[in-house]
C-alpha atoms as a PDB file:
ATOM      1  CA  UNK A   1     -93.212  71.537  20.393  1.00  0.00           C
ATOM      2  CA  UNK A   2     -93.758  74.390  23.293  1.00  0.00           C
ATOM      3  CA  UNK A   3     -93.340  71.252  25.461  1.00  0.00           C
ATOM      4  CA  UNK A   4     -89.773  70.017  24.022  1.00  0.00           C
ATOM      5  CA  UNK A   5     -88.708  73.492  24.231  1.00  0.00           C
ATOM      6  CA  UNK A   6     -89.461  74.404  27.999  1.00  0.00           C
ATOM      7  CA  UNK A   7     -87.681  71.241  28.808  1.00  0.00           C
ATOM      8  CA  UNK A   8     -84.583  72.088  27.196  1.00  0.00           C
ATOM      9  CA  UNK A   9     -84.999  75.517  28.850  1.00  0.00           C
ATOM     10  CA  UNK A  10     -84.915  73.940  32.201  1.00  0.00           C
ATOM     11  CA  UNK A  11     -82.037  71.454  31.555  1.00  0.00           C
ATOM     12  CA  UNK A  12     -80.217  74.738  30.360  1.00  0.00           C
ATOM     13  CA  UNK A  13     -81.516  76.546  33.352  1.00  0.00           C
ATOM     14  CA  UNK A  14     -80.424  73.640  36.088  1.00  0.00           C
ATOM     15  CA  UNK A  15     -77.380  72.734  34.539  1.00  0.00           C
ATOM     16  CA  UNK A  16     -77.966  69.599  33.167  1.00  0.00           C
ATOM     17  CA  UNK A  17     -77.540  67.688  30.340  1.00  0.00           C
ATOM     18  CA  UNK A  18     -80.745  66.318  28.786  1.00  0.00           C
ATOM     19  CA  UNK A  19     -81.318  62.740  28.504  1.00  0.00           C
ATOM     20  CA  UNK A  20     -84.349  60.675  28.151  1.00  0.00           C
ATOM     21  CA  UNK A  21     -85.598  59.929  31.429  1.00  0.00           C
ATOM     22  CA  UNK A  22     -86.592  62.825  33.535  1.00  0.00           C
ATOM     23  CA  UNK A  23     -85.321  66.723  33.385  1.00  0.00           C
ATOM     24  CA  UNK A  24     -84.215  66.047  37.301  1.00  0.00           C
ATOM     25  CA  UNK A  25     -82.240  62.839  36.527  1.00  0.00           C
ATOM     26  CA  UNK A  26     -78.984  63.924  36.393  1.00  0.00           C
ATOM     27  CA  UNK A  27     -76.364  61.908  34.199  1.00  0.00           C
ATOM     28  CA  UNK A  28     -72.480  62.157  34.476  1.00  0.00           C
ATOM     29  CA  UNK A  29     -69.759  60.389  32.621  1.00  0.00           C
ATOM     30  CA  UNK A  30     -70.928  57.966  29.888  1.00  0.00           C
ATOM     31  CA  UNK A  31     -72.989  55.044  31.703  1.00  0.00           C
ATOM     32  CA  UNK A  32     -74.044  52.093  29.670  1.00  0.00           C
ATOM     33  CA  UNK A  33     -77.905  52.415  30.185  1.00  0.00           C
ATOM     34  CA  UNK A  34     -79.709  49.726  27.908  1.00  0.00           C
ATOM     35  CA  UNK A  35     -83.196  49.715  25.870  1.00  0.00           C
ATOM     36  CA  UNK A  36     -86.778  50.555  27.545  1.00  0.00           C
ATOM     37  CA  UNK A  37     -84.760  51.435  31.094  1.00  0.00           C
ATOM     38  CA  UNK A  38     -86.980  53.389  33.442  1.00  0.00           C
ATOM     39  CA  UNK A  39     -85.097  56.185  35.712  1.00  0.00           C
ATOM     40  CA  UNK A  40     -87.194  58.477  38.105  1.00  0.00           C
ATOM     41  CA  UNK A  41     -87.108  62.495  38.551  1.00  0.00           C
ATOM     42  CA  UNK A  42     -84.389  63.509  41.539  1.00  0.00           C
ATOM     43  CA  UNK A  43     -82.474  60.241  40.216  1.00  0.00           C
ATOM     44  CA  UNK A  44     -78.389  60.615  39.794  1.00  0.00           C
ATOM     45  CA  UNK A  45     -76.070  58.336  38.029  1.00  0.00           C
ATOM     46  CA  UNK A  46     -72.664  59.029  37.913  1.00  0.00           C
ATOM     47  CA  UNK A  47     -70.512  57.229  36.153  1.00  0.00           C
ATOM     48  CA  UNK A  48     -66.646  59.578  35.584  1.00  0.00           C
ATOM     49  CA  UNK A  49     -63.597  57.528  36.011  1.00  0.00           C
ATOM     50  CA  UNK A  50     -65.225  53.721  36.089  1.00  0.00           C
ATOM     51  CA  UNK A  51     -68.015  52.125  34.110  1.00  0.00           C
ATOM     52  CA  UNK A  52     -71.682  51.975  35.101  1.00  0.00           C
ATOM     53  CA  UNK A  53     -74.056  49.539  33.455  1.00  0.00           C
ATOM     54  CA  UNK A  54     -77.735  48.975  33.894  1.00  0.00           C
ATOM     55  CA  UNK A  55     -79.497  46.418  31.993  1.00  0.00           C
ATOM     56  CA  UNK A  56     -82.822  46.133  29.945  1.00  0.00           C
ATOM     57  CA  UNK A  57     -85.923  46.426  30.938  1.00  0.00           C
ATOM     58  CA  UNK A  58     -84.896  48.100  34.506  1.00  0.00           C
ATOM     59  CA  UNK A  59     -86.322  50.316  36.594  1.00  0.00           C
ATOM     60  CA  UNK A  60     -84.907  52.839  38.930  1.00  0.00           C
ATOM     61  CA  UNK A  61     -87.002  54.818  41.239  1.00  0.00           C
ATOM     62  CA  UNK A  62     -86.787  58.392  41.931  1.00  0.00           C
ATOM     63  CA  UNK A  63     -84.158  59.396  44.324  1.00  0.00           C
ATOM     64  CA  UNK A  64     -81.895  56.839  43.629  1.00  0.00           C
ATOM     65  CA  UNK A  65     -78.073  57.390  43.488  1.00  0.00           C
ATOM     66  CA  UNK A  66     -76.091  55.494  41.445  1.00  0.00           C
ATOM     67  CA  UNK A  67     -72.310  56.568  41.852  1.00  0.00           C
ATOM     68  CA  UNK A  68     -69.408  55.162  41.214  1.00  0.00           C
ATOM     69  CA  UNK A  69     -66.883  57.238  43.247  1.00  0.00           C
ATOM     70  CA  UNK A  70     -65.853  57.741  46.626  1.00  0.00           C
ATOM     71  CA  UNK A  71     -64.071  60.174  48.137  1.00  0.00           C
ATOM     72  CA  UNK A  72     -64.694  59.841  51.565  1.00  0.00           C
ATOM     73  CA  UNK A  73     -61.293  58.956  52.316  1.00  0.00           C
ATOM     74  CA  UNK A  74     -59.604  61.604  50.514  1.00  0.00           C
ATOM     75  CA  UNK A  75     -62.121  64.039  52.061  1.00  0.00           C
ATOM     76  CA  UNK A  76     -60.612  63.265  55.497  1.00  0.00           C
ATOM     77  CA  UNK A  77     -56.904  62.582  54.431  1.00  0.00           C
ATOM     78  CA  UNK A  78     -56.945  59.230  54.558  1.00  0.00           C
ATOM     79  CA  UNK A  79     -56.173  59.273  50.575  1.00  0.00           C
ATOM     80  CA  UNK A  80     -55.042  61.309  47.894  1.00  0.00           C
ATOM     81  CA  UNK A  81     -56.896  60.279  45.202  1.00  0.00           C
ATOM     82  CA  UNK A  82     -60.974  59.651  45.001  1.00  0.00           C
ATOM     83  CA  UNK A  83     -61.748  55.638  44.513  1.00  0.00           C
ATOM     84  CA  UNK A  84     -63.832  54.842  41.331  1.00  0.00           C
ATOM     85  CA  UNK A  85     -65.437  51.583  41.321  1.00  0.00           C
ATOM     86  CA  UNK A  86     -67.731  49.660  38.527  1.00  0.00           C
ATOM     87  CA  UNK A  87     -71.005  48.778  38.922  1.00  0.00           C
ATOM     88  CA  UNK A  88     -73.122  46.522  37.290  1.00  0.00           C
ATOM     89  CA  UNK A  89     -77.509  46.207  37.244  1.00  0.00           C
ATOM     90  CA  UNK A  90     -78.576  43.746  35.170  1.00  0.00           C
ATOM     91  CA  UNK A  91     -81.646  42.851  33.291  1.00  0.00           C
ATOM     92  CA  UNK A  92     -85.333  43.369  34.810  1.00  0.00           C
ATOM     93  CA  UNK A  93     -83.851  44.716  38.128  1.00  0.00           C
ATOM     94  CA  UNK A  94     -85.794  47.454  39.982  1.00  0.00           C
ATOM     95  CA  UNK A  95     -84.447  49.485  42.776  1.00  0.00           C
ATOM     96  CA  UNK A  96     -86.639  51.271  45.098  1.00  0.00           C
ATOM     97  CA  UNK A  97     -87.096  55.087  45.995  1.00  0.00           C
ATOM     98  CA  UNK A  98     -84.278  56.879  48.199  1.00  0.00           C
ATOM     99  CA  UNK A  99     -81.988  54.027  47.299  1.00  0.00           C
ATOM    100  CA  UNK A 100     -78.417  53.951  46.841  1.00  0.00           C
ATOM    101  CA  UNK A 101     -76.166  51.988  44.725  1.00  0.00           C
ATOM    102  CA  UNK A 102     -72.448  52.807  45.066  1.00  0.00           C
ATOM    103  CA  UNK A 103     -68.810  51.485  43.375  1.00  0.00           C
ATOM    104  CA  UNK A 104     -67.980  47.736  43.378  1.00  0.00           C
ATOM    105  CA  UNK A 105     -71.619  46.458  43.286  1.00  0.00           C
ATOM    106  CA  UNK A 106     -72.908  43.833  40.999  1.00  0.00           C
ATOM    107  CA  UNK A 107     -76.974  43.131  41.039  1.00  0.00           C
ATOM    108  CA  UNK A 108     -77.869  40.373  39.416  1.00  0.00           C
ATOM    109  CA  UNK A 109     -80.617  40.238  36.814  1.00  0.00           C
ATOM    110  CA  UNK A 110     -84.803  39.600  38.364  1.00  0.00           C
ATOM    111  CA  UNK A 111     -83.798  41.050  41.284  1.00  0.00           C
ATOM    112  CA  UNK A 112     -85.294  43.891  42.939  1.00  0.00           C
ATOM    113  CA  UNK A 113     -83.812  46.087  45.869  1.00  0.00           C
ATOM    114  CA  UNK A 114     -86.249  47.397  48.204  1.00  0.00           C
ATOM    115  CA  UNK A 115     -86.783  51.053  49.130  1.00  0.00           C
ATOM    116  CA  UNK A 116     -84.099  53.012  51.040  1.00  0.00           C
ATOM    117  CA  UNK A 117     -81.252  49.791  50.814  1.00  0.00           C
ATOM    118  CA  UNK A 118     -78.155  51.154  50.293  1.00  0.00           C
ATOM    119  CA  UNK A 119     -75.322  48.731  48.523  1.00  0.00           C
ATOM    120  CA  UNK A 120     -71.383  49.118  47.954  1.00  0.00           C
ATOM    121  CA  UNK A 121     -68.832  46.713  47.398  1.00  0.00           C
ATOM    122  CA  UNK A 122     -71.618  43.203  47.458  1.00  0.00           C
ATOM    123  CA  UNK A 123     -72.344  40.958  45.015  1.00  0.00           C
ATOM    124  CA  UNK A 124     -76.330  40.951  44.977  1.00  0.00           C
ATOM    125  CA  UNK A 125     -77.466  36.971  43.214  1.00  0.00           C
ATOM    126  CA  UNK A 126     -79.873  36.699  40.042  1.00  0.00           C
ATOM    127  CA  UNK A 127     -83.131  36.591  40.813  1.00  0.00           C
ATOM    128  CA  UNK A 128     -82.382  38.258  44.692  1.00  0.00           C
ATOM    129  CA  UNK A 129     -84.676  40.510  47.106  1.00  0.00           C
ATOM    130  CA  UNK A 130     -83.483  42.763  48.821  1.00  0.00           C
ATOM    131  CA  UNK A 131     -84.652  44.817  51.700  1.00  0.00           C
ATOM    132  CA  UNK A 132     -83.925  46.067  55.192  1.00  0.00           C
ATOM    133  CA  UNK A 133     -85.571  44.584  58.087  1.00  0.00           C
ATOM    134  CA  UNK A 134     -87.090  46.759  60.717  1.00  0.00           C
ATOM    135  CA  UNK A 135     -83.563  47.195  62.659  1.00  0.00           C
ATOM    136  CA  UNK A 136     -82.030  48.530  59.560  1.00  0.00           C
ATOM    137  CA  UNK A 137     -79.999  45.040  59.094  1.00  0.00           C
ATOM    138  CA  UNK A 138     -79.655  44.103  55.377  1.00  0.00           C
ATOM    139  CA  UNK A 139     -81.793  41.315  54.055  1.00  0.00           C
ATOM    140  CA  UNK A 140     -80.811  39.601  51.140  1.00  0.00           C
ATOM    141  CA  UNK A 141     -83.344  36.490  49.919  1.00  0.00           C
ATOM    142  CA  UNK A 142     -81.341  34.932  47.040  1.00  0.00           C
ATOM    143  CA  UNK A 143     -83.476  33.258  44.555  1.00  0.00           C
ATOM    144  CA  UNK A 144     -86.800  34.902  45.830  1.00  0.00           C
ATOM    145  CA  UNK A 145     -87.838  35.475  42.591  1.00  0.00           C
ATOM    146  CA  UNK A 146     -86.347  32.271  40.493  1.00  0.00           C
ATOM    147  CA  UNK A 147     -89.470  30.821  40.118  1.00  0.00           C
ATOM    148  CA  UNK A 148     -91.164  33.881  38.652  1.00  0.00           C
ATOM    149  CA  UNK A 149     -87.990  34.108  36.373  1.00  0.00           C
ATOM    150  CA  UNK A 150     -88.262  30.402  35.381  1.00  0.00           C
ATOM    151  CA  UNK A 151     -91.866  30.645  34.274  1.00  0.00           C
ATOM    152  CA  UNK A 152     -91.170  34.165  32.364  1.00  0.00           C
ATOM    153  CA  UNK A 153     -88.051  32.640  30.267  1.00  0.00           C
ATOM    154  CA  UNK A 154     -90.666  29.659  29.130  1.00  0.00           C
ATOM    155  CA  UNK A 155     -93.160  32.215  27.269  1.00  0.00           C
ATOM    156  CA  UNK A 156     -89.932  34.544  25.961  1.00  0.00           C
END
């Protein structure tokens, strides 16, 4: 009880609005977030003006951003208005610490995105890993984890 009531006293305290994840995740808008979905501390998803899903049985790591605006090009007058893209996780994806997942991205389901990998605008496969290589370049292995998937669906 002493418990449930510090952490609303800290959600109150830093502004947020309480959810089931983490005291430091903060949520904005109205994402779709489905069952037994897994978001780390220092995690944002934003999700005003466009809609944000993330699928069963996911798991996002801790400093992860998940946004689905953009304002860069108002910011520097190239625009008047902020873009606001969708963006879609699927099922049994996991994306990696200090990751960021921005408007107009769709990730596949079995797919995991490696630490630090930042997408906007792609279409990441099914069953897809994802990672930078040591140059920074982006390194997408579709069907990397098909087999895995393949065996899993047999015993579901």
């Amino acid at each position: 009880m002493i418990k449930k009531l510090l952490r609303k006293i800290l959600v109150w305290i830093i502004d947020n609005k309480d959810n089931p994840y983490h005291p430091f995740v903060w949520i904005s808008g109205e994402p779709i977030i489905e069952k037994d979905v897994y978001i780390g501390g220092f995690s944002e998803v934003y999700a005003k003006g466009a809609t944000v899903f993330i699928g069963s049985d996911s798991d996002i790591a801790s400093f992860v951003v998940i946004n689905c605006a953009d304002s860069h090009n108002r910011t520097v007058q190239k625009s008047l208005v902020v873009q606001k893209r969708d963006i879609y996780i699927g099922k049994h994806v996991f994306v990696g610490s200090h990751s960021g997942i921005f408007g107009g991205t769709k990730i596949g389901h079995h797919s995991v995105i490696g630490a630090g990998v930042i997408l906007k605008n792609i279409e990441i496969p099914p069953c897809s890993l994802v990672y930078k290589d040591n140059k920074g370049k982006l390194i997408i292995r579709k069907d990397y984890y098909k087999k895995d998937y393949e065996f899993a669906k047999k015993y579901d």
